[in-house]
Protein backbone atom coordinates (compact mmCIF):
# COMPACT_ATOMS: atom_id res chain seq x y z
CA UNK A 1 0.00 0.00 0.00
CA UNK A 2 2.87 2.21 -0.06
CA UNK A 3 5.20 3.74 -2.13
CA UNK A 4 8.33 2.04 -2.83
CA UNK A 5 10.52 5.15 -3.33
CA UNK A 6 14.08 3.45 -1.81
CA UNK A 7 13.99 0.83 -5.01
CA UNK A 8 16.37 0.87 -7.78
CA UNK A 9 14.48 2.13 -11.00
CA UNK A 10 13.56 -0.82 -12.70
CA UNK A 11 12.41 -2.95 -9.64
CA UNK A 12 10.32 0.20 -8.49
CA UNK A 13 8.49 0.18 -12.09
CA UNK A 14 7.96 -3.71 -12.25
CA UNK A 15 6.60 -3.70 -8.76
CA UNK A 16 4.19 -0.41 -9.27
CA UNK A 17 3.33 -2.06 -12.89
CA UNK A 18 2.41 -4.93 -10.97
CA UNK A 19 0.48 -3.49 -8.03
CA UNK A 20 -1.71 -1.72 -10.48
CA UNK A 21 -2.25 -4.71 -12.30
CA UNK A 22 -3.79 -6.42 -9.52
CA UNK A 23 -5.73 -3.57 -8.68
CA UNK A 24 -7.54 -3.30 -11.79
CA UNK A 25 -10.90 -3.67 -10.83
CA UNK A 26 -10.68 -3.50 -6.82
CA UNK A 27 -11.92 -0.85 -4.90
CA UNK A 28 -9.98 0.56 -2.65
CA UNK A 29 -11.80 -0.42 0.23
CA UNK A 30 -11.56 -4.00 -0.20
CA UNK A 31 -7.39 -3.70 0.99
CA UNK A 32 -9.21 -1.57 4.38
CA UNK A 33 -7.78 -3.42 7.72
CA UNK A 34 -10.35 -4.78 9.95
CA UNK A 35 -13.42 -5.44 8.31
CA UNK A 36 -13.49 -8.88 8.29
CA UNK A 37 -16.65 -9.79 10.15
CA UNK A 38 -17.46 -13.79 12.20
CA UNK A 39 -20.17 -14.95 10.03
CA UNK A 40 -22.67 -17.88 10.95
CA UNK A 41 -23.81 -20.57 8.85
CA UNK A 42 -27.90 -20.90 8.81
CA UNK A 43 -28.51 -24.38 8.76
CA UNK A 44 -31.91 -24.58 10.69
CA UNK A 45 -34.88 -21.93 11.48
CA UNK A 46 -34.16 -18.95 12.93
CA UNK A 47 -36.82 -16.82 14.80
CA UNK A 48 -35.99 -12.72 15.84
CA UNK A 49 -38.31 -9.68 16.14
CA UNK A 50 -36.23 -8.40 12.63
CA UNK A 51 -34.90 -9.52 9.48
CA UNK A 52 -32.28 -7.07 7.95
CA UNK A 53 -31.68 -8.11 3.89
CA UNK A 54 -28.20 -6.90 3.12
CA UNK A 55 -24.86 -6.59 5.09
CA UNK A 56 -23.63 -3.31 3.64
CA UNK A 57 -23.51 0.32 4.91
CA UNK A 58 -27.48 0.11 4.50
CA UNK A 59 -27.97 -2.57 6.45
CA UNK A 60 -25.17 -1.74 9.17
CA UNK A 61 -26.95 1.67 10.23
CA UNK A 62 -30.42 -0.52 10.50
CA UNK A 63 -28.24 -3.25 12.37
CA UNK A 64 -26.91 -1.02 14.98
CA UNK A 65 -30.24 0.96 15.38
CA UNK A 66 -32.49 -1.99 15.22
CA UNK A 67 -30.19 -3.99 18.02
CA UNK A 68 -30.03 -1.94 20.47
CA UNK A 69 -33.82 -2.99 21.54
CA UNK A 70 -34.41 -5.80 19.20
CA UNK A 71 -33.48 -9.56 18.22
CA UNK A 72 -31.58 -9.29 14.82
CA UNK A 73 -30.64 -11.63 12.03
CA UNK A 74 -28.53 -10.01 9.23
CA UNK A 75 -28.54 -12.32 6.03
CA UNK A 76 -26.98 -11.56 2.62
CA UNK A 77 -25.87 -13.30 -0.40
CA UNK A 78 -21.87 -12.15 -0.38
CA UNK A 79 -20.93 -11.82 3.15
CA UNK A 80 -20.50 -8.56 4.90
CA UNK A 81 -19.37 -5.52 2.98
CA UNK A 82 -19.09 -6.95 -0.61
CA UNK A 83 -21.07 -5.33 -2.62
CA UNK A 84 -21.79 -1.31 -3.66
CA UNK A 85 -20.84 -0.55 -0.34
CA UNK A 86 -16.67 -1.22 -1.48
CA UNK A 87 -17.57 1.16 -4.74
CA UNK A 88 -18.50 4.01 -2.58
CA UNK A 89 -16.47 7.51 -2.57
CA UNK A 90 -17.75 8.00 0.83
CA UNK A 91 -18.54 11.55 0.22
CA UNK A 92 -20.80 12.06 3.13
CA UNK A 93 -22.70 15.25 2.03
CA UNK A 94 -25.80 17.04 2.82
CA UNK A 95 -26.21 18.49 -0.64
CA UNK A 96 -28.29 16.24 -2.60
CA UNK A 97 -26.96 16.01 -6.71
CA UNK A 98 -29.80 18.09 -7.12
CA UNK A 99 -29.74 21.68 -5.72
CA UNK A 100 -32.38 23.27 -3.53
CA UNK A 101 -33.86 25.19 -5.80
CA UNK A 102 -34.13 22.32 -8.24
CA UNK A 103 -35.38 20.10 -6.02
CA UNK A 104 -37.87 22.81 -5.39
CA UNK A 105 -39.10 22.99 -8.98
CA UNK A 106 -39.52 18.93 -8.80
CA UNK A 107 -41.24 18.76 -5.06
CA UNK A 108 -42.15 22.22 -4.17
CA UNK A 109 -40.41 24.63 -1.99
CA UNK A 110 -41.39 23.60 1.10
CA UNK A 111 -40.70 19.70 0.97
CA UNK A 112 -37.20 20.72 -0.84
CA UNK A 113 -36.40 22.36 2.08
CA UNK A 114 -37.47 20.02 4.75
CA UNK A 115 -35.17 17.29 2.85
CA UNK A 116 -32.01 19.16 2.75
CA UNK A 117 -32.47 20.13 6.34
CA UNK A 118 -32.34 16.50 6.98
CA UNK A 119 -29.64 15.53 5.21
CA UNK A 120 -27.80 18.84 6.87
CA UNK A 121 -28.67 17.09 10.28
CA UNK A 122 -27.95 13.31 8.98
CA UNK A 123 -24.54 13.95 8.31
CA UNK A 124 -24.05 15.88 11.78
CA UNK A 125 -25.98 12.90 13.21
CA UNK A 126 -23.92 10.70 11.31
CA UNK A 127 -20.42 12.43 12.78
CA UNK A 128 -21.73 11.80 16.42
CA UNK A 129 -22.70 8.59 16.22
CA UNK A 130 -19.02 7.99 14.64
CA UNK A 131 -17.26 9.56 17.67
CA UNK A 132 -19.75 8.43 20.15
CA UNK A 133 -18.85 4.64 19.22
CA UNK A 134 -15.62 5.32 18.71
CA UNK A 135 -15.76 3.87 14.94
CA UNK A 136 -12.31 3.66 13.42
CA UNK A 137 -12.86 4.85 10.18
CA UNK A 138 -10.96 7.91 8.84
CA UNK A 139 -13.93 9.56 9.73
CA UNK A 140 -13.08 13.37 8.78
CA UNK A 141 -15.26 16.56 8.93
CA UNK A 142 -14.40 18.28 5.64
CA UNK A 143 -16.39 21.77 3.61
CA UNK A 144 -18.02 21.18 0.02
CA UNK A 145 -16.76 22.90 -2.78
CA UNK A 146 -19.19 22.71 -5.57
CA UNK A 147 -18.18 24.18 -8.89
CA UNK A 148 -20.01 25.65 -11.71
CA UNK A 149 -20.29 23.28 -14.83
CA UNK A 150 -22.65 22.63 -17.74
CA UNK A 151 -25.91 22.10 -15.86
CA UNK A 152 -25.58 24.97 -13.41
CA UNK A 153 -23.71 27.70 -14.31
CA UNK A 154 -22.33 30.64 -11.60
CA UNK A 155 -25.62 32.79 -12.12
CA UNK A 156 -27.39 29.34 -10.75
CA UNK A 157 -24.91 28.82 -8.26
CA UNK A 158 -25.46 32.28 -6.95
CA UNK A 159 -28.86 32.00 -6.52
CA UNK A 160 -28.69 28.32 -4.78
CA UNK A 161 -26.28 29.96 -2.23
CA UNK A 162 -28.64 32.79 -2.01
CA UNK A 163 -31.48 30.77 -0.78
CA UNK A 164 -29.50 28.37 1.39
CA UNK A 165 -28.27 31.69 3.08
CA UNK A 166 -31.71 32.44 4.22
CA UNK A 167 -32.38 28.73 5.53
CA UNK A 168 -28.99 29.24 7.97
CA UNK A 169 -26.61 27.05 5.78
CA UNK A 170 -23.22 27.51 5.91
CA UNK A 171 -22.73 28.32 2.61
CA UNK A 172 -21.23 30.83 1.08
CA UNK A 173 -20.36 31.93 -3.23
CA UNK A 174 -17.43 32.03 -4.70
CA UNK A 175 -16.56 34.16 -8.25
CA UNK A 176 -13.29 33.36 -10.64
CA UNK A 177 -11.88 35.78 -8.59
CA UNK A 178 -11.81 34.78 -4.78
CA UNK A 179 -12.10 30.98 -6.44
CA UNK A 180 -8.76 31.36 -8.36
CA UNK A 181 -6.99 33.56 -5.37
CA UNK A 182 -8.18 30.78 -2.70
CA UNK A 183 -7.73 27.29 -4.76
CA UNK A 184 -6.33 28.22 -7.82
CA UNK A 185 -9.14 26.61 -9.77
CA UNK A 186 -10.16 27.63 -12.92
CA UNK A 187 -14.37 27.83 -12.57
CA UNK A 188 -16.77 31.02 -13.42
CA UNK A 189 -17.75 30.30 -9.51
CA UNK A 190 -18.43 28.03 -6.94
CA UNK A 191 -20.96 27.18 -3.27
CA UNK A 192 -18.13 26.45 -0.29
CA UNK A 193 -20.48 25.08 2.07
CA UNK A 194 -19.57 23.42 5.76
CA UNK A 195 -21.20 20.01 7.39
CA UNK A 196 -20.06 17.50 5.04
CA UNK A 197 -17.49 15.02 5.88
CA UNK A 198 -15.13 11.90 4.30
CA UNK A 199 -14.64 8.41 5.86
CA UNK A 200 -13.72 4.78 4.76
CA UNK A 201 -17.12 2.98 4.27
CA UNK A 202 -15.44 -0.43 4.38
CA UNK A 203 -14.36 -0.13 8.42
CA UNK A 204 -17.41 2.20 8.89
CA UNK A 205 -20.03 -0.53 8.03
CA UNK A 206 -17.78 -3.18 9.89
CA UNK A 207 -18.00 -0.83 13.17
CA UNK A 208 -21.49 -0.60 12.98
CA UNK A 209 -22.16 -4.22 12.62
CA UNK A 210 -19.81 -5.01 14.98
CA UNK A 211 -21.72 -2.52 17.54
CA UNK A 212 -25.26 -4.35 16.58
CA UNK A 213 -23.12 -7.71 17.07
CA UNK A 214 -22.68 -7.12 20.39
CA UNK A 215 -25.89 -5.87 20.94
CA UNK A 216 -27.05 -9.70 19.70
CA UNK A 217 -27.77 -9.19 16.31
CA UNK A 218 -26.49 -12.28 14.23
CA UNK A 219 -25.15 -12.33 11.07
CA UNK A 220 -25.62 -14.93 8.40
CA UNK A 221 -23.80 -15.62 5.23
CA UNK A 222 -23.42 -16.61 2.05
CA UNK A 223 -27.67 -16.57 2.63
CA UNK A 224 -29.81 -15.62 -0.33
CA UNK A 225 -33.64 -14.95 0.28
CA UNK A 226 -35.15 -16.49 -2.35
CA UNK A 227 -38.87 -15.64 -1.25
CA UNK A 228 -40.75 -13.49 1.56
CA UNK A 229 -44.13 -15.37 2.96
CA UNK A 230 -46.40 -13.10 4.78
CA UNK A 231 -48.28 -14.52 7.72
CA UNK A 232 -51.30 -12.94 9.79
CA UNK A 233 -48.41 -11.30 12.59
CA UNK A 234 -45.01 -12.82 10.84
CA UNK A 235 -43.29 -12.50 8.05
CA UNK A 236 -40.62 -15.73 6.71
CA UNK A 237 -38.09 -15.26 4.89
CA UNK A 238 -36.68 -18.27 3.41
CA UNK A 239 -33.66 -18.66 1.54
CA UNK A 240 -32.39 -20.73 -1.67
CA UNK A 241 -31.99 -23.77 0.22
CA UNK A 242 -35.09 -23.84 2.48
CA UNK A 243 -34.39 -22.39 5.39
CA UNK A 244 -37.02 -20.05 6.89
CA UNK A 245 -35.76 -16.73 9.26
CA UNK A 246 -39.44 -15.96 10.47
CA UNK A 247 -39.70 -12.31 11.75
CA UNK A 248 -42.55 -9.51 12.71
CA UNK A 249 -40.57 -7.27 10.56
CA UNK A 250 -38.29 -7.47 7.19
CA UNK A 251 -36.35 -4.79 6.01
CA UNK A 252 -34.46 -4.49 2.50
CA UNK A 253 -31.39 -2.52 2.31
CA UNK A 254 -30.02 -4.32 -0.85
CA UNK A 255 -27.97 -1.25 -2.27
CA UNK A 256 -28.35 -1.35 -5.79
CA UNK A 257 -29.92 -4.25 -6.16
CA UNK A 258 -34.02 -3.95 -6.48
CA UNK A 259 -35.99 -6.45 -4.61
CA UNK A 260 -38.68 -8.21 -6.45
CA UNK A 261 -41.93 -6.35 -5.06
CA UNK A 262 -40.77 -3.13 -3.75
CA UNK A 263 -41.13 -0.17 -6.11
CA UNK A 264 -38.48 1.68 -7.58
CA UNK A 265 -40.66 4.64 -8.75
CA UNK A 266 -38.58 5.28 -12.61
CA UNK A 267 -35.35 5.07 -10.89
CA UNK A 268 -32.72 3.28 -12.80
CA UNK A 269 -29.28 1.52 -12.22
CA UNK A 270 -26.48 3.39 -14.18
CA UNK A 271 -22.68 2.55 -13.94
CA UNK A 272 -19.96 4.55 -12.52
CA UNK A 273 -16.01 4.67 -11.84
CA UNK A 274 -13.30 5.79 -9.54
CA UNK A 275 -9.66 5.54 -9.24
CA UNK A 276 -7.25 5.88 -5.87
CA UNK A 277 -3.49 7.04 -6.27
CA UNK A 278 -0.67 5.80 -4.21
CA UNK A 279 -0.36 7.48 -0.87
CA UNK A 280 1.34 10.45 -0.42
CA UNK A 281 0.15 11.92 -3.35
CA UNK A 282 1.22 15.65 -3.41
CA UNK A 283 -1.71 17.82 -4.15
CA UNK A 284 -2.57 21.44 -2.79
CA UNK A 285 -2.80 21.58 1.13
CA UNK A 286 -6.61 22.94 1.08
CA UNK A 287 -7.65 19.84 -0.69
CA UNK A 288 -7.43 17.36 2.89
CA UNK A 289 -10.15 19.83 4.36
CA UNK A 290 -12.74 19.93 0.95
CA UNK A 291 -14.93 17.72 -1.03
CA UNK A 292 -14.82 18.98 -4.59
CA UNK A 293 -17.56 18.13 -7.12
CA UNK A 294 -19.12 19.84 -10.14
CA UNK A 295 -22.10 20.84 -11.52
CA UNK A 296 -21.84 18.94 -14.79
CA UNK A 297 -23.50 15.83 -16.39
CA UNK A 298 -21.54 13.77 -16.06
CA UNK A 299 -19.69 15.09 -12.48
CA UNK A 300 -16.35 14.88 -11.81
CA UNK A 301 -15.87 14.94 -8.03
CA UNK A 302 -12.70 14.19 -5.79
CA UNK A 303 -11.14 14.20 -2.19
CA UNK A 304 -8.26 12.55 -0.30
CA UNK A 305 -7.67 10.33 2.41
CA UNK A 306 -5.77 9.71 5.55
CA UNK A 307 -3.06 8.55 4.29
CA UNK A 308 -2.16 11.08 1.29
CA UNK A 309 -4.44 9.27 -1.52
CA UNK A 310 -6.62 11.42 -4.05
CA UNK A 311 -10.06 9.61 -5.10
CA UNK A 312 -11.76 10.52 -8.10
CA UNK A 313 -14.89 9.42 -9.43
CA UNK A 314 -17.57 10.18 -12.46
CA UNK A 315 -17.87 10.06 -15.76
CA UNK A 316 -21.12 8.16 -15.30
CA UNK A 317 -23.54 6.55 -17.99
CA UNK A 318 -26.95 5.08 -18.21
CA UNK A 319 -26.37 1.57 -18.42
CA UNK A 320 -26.73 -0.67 -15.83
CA UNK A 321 -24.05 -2.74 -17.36
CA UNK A 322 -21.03 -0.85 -18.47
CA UNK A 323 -19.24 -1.10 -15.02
CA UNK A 324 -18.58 -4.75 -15.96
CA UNK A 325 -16.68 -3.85 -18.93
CA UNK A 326 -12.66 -3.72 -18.57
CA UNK A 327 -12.23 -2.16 -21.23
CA UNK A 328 -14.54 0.41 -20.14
CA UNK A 329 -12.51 0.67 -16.71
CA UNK A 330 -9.21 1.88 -18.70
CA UNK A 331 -10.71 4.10 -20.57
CA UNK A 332 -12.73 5.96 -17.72
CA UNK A 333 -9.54 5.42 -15.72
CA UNK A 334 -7.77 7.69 -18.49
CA UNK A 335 -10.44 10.29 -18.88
CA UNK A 336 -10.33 10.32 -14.34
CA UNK A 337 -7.07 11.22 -14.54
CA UNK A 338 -7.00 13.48 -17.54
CA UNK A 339 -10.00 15.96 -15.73
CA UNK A 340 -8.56 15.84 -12.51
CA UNK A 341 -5.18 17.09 -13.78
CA UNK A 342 -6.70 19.32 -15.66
CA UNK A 343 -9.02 21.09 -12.79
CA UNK A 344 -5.97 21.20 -10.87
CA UNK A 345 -3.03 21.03 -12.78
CA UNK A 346 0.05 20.83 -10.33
CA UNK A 347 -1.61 17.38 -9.27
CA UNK A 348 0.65 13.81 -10.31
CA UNK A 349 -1.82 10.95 -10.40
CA UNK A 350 -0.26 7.75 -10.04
CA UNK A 351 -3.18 5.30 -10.26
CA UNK A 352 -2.92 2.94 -7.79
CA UNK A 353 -6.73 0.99 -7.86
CA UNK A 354 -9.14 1.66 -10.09
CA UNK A 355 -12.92 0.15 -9.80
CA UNK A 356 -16.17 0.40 -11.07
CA UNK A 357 -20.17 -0.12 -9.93
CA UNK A 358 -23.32 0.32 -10.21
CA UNK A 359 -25.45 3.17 -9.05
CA UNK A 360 -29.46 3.98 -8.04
CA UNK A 361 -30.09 7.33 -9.90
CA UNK A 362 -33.78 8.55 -9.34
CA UNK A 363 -35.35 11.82 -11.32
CA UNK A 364 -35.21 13.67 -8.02
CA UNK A 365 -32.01 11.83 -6.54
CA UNK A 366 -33.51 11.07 -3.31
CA UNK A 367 -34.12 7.99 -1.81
CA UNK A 368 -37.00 6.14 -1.08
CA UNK A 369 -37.48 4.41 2.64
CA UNK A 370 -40.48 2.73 4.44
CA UNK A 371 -43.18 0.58 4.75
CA UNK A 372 -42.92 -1.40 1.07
CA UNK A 373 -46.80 -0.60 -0.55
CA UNK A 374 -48.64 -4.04 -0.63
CA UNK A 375 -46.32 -5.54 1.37
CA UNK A 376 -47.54 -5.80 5.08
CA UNK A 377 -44.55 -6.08 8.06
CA UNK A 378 -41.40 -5.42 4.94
CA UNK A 379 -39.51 -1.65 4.59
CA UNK A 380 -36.90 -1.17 2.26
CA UNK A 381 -33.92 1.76 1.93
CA UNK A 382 -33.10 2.42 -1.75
CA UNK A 383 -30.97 4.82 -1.19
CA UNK A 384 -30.50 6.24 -4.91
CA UNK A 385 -28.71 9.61 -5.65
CA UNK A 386 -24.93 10.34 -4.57
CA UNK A 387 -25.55 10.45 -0.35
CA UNK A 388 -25.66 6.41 -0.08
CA UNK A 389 -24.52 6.73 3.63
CA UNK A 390 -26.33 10.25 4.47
CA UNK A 391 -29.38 8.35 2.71
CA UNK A 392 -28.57 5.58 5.23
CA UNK A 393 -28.19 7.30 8.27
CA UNK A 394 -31.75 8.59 7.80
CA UNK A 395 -33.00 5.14 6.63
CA UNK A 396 -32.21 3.72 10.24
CA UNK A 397 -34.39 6.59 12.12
CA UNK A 398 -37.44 6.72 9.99
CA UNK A 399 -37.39 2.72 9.74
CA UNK A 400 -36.49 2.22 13.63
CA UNK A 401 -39.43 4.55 13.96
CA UNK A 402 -41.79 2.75 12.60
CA UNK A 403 -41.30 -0.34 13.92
CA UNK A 404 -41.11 0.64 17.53
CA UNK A 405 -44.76 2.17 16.20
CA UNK A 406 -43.72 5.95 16.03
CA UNK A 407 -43.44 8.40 13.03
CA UNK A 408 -40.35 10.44 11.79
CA UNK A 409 -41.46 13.67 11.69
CA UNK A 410 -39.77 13.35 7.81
CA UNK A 411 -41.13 9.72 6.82
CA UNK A 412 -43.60 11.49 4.43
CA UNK A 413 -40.59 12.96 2.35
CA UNK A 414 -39.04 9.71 1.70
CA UNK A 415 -42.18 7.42 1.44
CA UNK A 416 -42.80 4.85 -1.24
CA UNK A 417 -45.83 6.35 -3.03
C-alpha cells in the first residue's frame, strides 16, 4: 500500500506495474484493515423480532439501530461488505446532486427544504454517532466545494447559495476571482459550504455491525432470500436452500440491487467509476479539508484520504451494465485522470486501484425508505442519488421509527408512493 521510493528504478516500475495490475478492478476499500466480520452458517430456522436483507452500509446503520432494543438476524448473499458498499467515494454530504432550488421545482419549496435540512442534520448525526462509538474509520469533517459546470452555471450557483443563506446554511459563493486567489481553480464560480465530511465505508459498516453484534444481532452468510411469505403477525423469509428466518418485521437494504416487489418509482441503475493514487500523493494543502464536485452531467468529483491518496470518481452513464466492462474501466480510468489534472493542474496521479459499480439514480435523486406498498410487516432503503450513507443514516431513524410504532417527523418525504 505504499510507495516504494528506496527501489532501484527498474524494480520500483515492475513492482508499481504490478500493483496496479492487480488492482484493476478492486476498490480501494476492499485492501481496508479490519473489516473482516465472524459470520454464521444458517442451517436450521431462525426466529428474531427483525430480518435485515443486506450486510452493507445500509444494512449496518439498521443493524446497529435496530439492536439496540431488538433480536436481529442479518442475512446476505456475499458476506458482509461486498457489494456497492466497497464502490463508494464516501462523500458524506448534505447536498443532494440536485440543488435546492431544483429540487424545489420537482417537489415544491417547502418539501425541498425540509429534505435538505435533513440531510444537513444526517450527516451531523452521522459524525456523532461515529465519535460516540468510537468507529475507526478515517472519519473526517471536511467543507463542500461545488463548482459551476454545464448544468448549473455561476448565475445558478449564486442564486442556490442565495437561498441556502436564508435557511442558515453555511454556505457561502465564490466568483473566478476569490475561487482562483483561494484554490487556484479555474471555474466562473463556486458554493463552499460546511457540514459534510469523508470516511472509509469499508471499516465504517464493519464498526457498525460489529456494535449491533454485540448488541445480539447475528449475522448470516453466504444466505440468499429467495422468497418473503407473509403470515397474519409474521413475516418468513426463506432462503435458496429452504431455510425459513421468520420475523414480525423485514427490512431491504439491498444497495443497488431492487428487490422483487418493492417499487423503484422510474429510478434506474447506471454505472460509474473511480480511481485511488498511491499514498502520499502531493496535491494542494486545502484539498485534505474539501470535497470537490461539479455541476456537470456527467460530475467529476474528488477528495483525499488519511493517508495522502486522491479519489476521483464520475464520468457516469446510463447503463446498468457498463461497469462490468474492462475495457470500459481503462478508458474511464484515463479520462479520471486526464480531468482531474486538468481542474488542478500541479496534481501527479499515479493510479494505484481503479474500480467500477453500479449506481441507483432517481429523477429527483432522493431515496426512497419505508413501509414497502402491498407488502404488510417489509420496509426497504433504496438509497438512490450520490448520499448512499447520508441516505442511510436517515433510513435507520425513519425505519427504527416505525417499527417501535412511532413516526419520523420526515417519513412522508421519503415514502414509497
Amino acid at each position: 500500500m505504499t510507495g516504494d521510493g528506496r527501489r532501484s528504478a527498474a524494480r520500483q516500475k515492475n513492482t508499481e506495474t504490478t500493483k496496479r495490475d492487480l488492482r484493476t478492478g478492486r476498490p480501494l476499500w476492499a485492501d481496508s484493515q479490519g473489516v473482516r466480520l465472524p459470520v454464521r452458517a444458517l442451517t436450521a430456522a431462525v426466529e428474531v423480532d427483525v430480518v435485515i436483507v443486506g450486510a452493507g452500509v445500509s444494512g449496518a446503520f439498521m443493524a446497529h439501530e435496530l439492536s439496540r432494543d431488538m433480536s436481529i438476524a442479518v442475512i446476505d448473499r456475499r458476506g458482509p461488505i461486498r457489494g456497492s458498499t466497497l464502490a463508494s467515494t464516501a462523500m458524506l454530504q448534505w447536498e443532494l446532486d440536485l440543488p435546492l432550488i431544483a429540487l424545489a421545482d420537482q417537489i415544491g419549496a417547502a418539501k425541498a427544504v425540509r429534505v435538505y435540512k435533513r440531510s444537513h442534520a444526517a450527516v451531523a448525526e452521522l459524525v456523532a454517532l461515529v465519535r460516540r462509538e468510537r468507529i475507526a474509520c478515517g472519519l473526517k469533517a471536511k467543507s463542500s466545494l461545488y463548482l459551476a459546470g454545464d448544468v448549473h452555471g455561476w448565475r445558478a450557483l449564486r442564486q442556490e447559495t442565495s437561498r441556502r443563506a436564508d435557511l442558515g446554511f453555511d454556505s457561502v459563493f465564490l466568483d473566478h476571482a476569490a475561487l482562483d486567489e483561494r484554490f487556484g481553480l479555474d471555474r466562473t464560480g463556486a458554493i463552499l459550504s460546511a457540514g459534510s465530511a469523508s470516511a472509509d465505508p469499508a471499516r465504517l459498516a464493519a464498526g457498525l455491525l460489529r456494535r449491533a453484534s454485540a448488541n445480539g444481532a447475528r449475522i448470516f452468510a453466504p444466505v440468499e432470500a429467495a422468497g418473503v411469505l407473509r403470515g397474519r403477525e409474521t413475516v418468513t423469509v426463506v432462503t435458496d436452500a429452504g431455510v425459513e428466518l421468520r420475523a414480525r418485521q423485514v427490512v431491504f437494504c439491498c444497495g443497488y440491487e431492487f428487490p422483487e416487489g418493492v417499487p423503484i418509482d422510474g429510478a434506474k441503475v447506471i454505472s460509474t467509476w473511480a480511481i485511488a493514487s498511491q499514498p502520499m500523493t502531493q496535491a494542494p494543502a486545502w484539498l485534505d479539508d474539501c470535497l470537490v464536485w461539479e455541476a456537470s452531467d456527467p460530475y467529476l468529483y474528488c477528495r483525499t484520504s488519511g493517508d495522502g491518496r486522491l479519489i476521483v470518481g464520475g464520468e457516469d452513464e446510463a447503463s446498468s451494465a457498463r461497469h462490468q466492462d474492462p475495457k470500459a474501466l481503462a478508458a474511464k480510468t484515463r479520462a479520471i485522470v486526464a480531468k482531474i489534472t486538468t481542474l488542478i493542474p500541479r496534481l501527479d496521479v499515479k493510479v494505484d486501484y481503479a474500480w467500477a459499480g453500479a449506481f441507483g439514480e432517481s429523477a429527483t435523486s432522493m431515496p426512497l425508505i419505508g413501509a414497502v406498498p402491498d407488502m404488510p410487516r417489509a420496509y426497504a432503503v433504496m438509497g438512490f442519488g450520490g448520499n448512499g450513507i447520508t441516505y442511510s443514516m436517515i433510513a435507520s431513524r425513519i425505519v427504527g421509527a416505525a417499527i417501535r410504532g412511532r413516526l419520523d417527523p420526515e417519513a412522508d418525504l421519503f415514502a414509497f408512493e
